[in-house]
C-alpha atoms as a PDB file:
ATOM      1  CA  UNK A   1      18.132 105.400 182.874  1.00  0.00           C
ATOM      2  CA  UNK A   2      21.756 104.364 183.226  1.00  0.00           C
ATOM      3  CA  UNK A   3      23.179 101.152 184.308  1.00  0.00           C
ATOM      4  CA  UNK A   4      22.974 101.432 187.962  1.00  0.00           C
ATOM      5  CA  UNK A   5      19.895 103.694 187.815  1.00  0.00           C
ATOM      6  CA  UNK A   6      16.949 102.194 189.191  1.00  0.00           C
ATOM      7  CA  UNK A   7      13.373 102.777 189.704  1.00  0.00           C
ATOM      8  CA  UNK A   8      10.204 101.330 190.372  1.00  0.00           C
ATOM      9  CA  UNK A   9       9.146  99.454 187.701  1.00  0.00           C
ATOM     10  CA  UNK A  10      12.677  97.987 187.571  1.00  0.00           C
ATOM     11  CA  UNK A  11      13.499  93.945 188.260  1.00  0.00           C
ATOM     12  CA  UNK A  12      16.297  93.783 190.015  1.00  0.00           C
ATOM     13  CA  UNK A  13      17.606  90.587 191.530  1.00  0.00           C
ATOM     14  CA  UNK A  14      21.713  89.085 192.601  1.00  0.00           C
ATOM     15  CA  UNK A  15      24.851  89.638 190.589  1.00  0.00           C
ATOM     16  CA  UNK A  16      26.245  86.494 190.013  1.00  0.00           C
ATOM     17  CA  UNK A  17      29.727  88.550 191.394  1.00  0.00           C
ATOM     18  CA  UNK A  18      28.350  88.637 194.710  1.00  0.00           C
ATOM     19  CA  UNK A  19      29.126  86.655 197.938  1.00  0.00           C
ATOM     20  CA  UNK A  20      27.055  86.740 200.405  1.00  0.00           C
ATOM     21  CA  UNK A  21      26.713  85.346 203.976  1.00  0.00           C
ATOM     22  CA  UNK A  22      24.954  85.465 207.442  1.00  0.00           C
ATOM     23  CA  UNK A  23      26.942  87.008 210.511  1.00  0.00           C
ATOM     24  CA  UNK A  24      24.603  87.430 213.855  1.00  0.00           C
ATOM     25  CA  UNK A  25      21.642  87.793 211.583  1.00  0.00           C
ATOM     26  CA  UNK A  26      22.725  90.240 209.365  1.00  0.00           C
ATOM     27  CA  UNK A  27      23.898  90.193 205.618  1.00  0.00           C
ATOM     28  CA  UNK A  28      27.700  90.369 204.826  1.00  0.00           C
ATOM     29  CA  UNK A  29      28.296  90.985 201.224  1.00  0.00           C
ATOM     30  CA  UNK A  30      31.340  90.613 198.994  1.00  0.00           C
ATOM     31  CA  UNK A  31      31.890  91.859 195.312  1.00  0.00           C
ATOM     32  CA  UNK A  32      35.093  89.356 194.343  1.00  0.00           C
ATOM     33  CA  UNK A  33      35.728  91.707 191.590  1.00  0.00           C
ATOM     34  CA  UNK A  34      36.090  94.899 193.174  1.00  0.00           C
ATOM     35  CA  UNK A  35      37.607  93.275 196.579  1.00  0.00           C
ATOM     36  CA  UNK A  36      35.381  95.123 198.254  1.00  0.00           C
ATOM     37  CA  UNK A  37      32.492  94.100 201.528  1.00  0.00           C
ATOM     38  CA  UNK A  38      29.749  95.613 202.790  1.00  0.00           C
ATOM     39  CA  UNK A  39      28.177  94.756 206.090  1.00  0.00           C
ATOM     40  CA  UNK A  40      24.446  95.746 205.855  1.00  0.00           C
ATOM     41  CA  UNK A  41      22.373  96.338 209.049  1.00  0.00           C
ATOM     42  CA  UNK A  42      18.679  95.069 209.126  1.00  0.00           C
ATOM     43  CA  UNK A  43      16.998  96.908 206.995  1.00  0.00           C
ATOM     44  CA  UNK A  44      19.577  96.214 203.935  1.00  0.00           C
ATOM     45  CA  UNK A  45      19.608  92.552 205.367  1.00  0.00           C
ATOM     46  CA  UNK A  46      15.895  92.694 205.234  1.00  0.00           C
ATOM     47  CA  UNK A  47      16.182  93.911 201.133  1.00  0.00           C
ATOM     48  CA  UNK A  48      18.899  91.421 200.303  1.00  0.00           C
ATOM     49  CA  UNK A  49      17.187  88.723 201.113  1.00  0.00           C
ATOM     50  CA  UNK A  50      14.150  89.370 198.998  1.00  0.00           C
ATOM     51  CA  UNK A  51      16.261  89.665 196.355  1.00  0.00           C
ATOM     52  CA  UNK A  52      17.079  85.920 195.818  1.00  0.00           C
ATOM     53  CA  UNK A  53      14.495  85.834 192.992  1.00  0.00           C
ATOM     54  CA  UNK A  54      14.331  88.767 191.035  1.00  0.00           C
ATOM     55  CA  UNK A  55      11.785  91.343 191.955  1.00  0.00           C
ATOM     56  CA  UNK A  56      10.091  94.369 190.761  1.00  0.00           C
ATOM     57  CA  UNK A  57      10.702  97.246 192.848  1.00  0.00           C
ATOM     58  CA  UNK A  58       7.087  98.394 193.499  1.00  0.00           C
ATOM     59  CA  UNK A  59       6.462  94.386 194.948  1.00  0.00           C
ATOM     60  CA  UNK A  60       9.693  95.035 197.428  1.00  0.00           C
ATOM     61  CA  UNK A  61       8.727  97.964 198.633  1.00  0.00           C
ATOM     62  CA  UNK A  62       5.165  96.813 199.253  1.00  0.00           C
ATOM     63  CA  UNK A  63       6.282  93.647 200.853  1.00  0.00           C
ATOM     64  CA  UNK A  64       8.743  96.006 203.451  1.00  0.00           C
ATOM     65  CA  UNK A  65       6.163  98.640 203.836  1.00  0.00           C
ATOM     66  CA  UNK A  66       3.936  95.497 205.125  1.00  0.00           C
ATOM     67  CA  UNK A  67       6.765  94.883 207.597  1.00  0.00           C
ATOM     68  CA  UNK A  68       8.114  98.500 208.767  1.00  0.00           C
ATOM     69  CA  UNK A  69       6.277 101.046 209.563  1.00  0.00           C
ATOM     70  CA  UNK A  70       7.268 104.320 208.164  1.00  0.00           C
ATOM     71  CA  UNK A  71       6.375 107.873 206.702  1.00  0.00           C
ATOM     72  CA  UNK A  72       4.634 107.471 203.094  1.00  0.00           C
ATOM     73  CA  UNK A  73       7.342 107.537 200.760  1.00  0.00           C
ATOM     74  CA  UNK A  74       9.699 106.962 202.971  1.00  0.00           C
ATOM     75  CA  UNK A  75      10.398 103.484 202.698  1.00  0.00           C
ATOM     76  CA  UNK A  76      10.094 103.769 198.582  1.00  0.00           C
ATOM     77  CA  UNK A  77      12.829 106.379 198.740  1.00  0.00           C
ATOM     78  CA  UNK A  78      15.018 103.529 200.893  1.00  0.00           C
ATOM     79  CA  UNK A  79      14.734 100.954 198.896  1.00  0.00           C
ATOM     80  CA  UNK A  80      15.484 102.922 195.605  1.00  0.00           C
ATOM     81  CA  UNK A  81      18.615 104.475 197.482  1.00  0.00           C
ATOM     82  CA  UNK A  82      19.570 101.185 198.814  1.00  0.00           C
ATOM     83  CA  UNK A  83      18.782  99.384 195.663  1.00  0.00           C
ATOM     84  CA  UNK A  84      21.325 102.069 193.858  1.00  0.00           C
ATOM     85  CA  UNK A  85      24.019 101.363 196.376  1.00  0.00           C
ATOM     86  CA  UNK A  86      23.825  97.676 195.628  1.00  0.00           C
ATOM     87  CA  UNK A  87      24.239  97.963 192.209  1.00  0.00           C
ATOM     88  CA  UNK A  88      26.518 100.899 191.974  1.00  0.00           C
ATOM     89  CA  UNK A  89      28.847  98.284 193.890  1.00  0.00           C
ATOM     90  CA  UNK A  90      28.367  95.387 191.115  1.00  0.00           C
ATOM     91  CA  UNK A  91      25.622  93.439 193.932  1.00  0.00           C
ATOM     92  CA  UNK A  92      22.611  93.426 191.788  1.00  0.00           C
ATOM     93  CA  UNK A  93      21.399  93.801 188.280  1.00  0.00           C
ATOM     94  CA  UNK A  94      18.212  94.830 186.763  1.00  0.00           C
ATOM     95  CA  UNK A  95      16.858  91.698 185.015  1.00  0.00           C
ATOM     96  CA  UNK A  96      14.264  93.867 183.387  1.00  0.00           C
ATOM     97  CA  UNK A  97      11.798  96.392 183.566  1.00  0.00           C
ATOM     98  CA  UNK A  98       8.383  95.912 183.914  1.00  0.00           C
ATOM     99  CA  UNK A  99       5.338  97.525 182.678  1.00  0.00           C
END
Protein backbone atom coordinates (compact mmCIF):
# COMPACT_ATOMS: atom_id res chain seq x y z
CA UNK A 1 0.00 0.00 0.00
CA UNK A 2 1.68 3.31 -0.76
CA UNK A 3 1.62 6.45 1.14
CA UNK A 4 -1.58 7.91 0.09
CA UNK A 5 -3.17 4.49 -0.50
CA UNK A 6 -5.87 3.76 1.74
CA UNK A 7 -8.24 1.12 2.66
CA UNK A 8 -10.46 -0.14 5.13
CA UNK A 9 -8.71 -1.25 7.87
CA UNK A 10 -6.67 1.98 7.64
CA UNK A 11 -6.69 4.91 10.62
CA UNK A 12 -6.66 7.86 9.12
CA UNK A 13 -7.15 11.12 10.95
CA UNK A 14 -5.80 15.35 10.21
CA UNK A 15 -2.44 16.39 8.86
CA UNK A 16 -1.11 18.69 11.12
CA UNK A 17 -0.47 20.85 7.49
CA UNK A 18 -4.01 21.39 7.20
CA UNK A 19 -6.26 24.48 7.79
CA UNK A 20 -9.45 24.12 8.01
CA UNK A 21 -12.61 26.27 8.49
CA UNK A 22 -16.48 26.59 8.30
CA UNK A 23 -18.05 28.73 5.35
CA UNK A 24 -22.14 28.42 5.18
CA UNK A 25 -21.82 25.01 6.70
CA UNK A 26 -19.44 23.52 4.66
CA UNK A 27 -15.65 22.60 5.11
CA UNK A 28 -12.95 24.89 3.50
CA UNK A 29 -9.61 23.29 3.59
CA UNK A 30 -6.08 24.62 3.14
CA UNK A 31 -2.72 22.64 2.73
CA UNK A 32 -0.11 25.74 3.74
CA UNK A 33 2.49 23.72 2.11
CA UNK A 34 1.25 23.15 -1.21
CA UNK A 35 -0.76 26.68 -1.29
CA UNK A 36 -3.42 24.95 -2.34
CA UNK A 37 -7.70 24.93 -1.00
CA UNK A 38 -10.28 22.79 -1.43
CA UNK A 39 -13.89 23.66 -0.82
CA UNK A 40 -15.72 20.35 0.00
CA UNK A 41 -19.54 20.08 -0.40
CA UNK A 42 -21.55 18.07 2.28
CA UNK A 43 -20.71 14.92 1.94
CA UNK A 44 -16.72 15.67 2.17
CA UNK A 45 -17.80 18.20 4.98
CA UNK A 46 -19.69 15.38 6.50
CA UNK A 47 -16.11 13.02 6.33
CA UNK A 48 -13.88 15.83 7.51
CA UNK A 49 -15.40 16.32 10.40
CA UNK A 50 -15.26 12.79 11.67
CA UNK A 51 -11.91 12.91 11.15
CA UNK A 52 -10.91 15.11 14.17
CA UNK A 53 -9.91 11.93 16.06
CA UNK A 54 -8.43 9.42 14.07
CA UNK A 55 -10.65 6.73 12.71
CA UNK A 56 -10.64 3.43 11.12
CA UNK A 57 -12.16 3.44 7.85
CA UNK A 58 -14.68 0.56 8.26
CA UNK A 59 -16.12 2.79 11.65
CA UNK A 60 -16.50 5.99 9.08
CA UNK A 61 -18.12 4.41 6.66
CA UNK A 62 -20.52 2.70 9.05
CA UNK A 63 -21.17 5.85 10.92
CA UNK A 64 -22.11 7.70 7.17
CA UNK A 65 -23.90 4.71 5.91
CA UNK A 66 -26.09 5.27 9.29
CA UNK A 67 -26.64 8.81 7.99
CA UNK A 68 -27.01 8.54 3.98
CA UNK A 69 -28.74 6.33 2.37
CA UNK A 70 -27.13 4.75 -0.55
CA UNK A 71 -26.48 1.64 -2.89
CA UNK A 72 -24.36 -1.15 -0.90
CA UNK A 73 -20.94 -0.33 -1.56
CA UNK A 74 -21.52 2.72 -2.62
CA UNK A 75 -20.81 4.82 0.15
CA UNK A 76 -17.51 2.49 1.05
CA UNK A 77 -16.26 3.25 -2.44
CA UNK A 78 -16.82 7.28 -1.45
CA UNK A 79 -15.21 7.40 1.40
CA UNK A 80 -12.09 5.40 0.17
CA UNK A 81 -12.04 7.79 -2.99
CA UNK A 82 -12.55 10.75 -0.88
CA UNK A 83 -10.26 9.57 1.80
CA UNK A 84 -7.46 9.22 -1.19
CA UNK A 85 -8.12 12.72 -2.36
CA UNK A 86 -7.48 14.06 1.10
CA UNK A 87 -4.38 12.58 1.51
CA UNK A 88 -3.05 12.66 -1.97
CA UNK A 89 -3.34 16.56 -1.18
CA UNK A 90 -1.17 16.33 2.22
CA UNK A 91 -4.96 16.66 4.41
CA UNK A 92 -4.76 13.46 6.25
CA UNK A 93 -2.47 10.72 7.31
CA UNK A 94 -2.92 7.17 8.18
CA UNK A 95 -2.08 6.91 11.91
CA UNK A 96 -2.16 3.18 11.55
CA UNK A 97 -3.71 0.22 10.39
CA UNK A 98 -5.82 -1.85 12.20
CA UNK A 99 -6.46 -5.44 12.42
Amino acid sequence: MSETEIGRNSIVCWSSEAVATEVNGEVVLMNLERDRCHGLGDTGSAIWRRLREPVCVTELTMQLEAEYEAAPGEIELDVLRTLGEFAAEGLIQVCATSQ
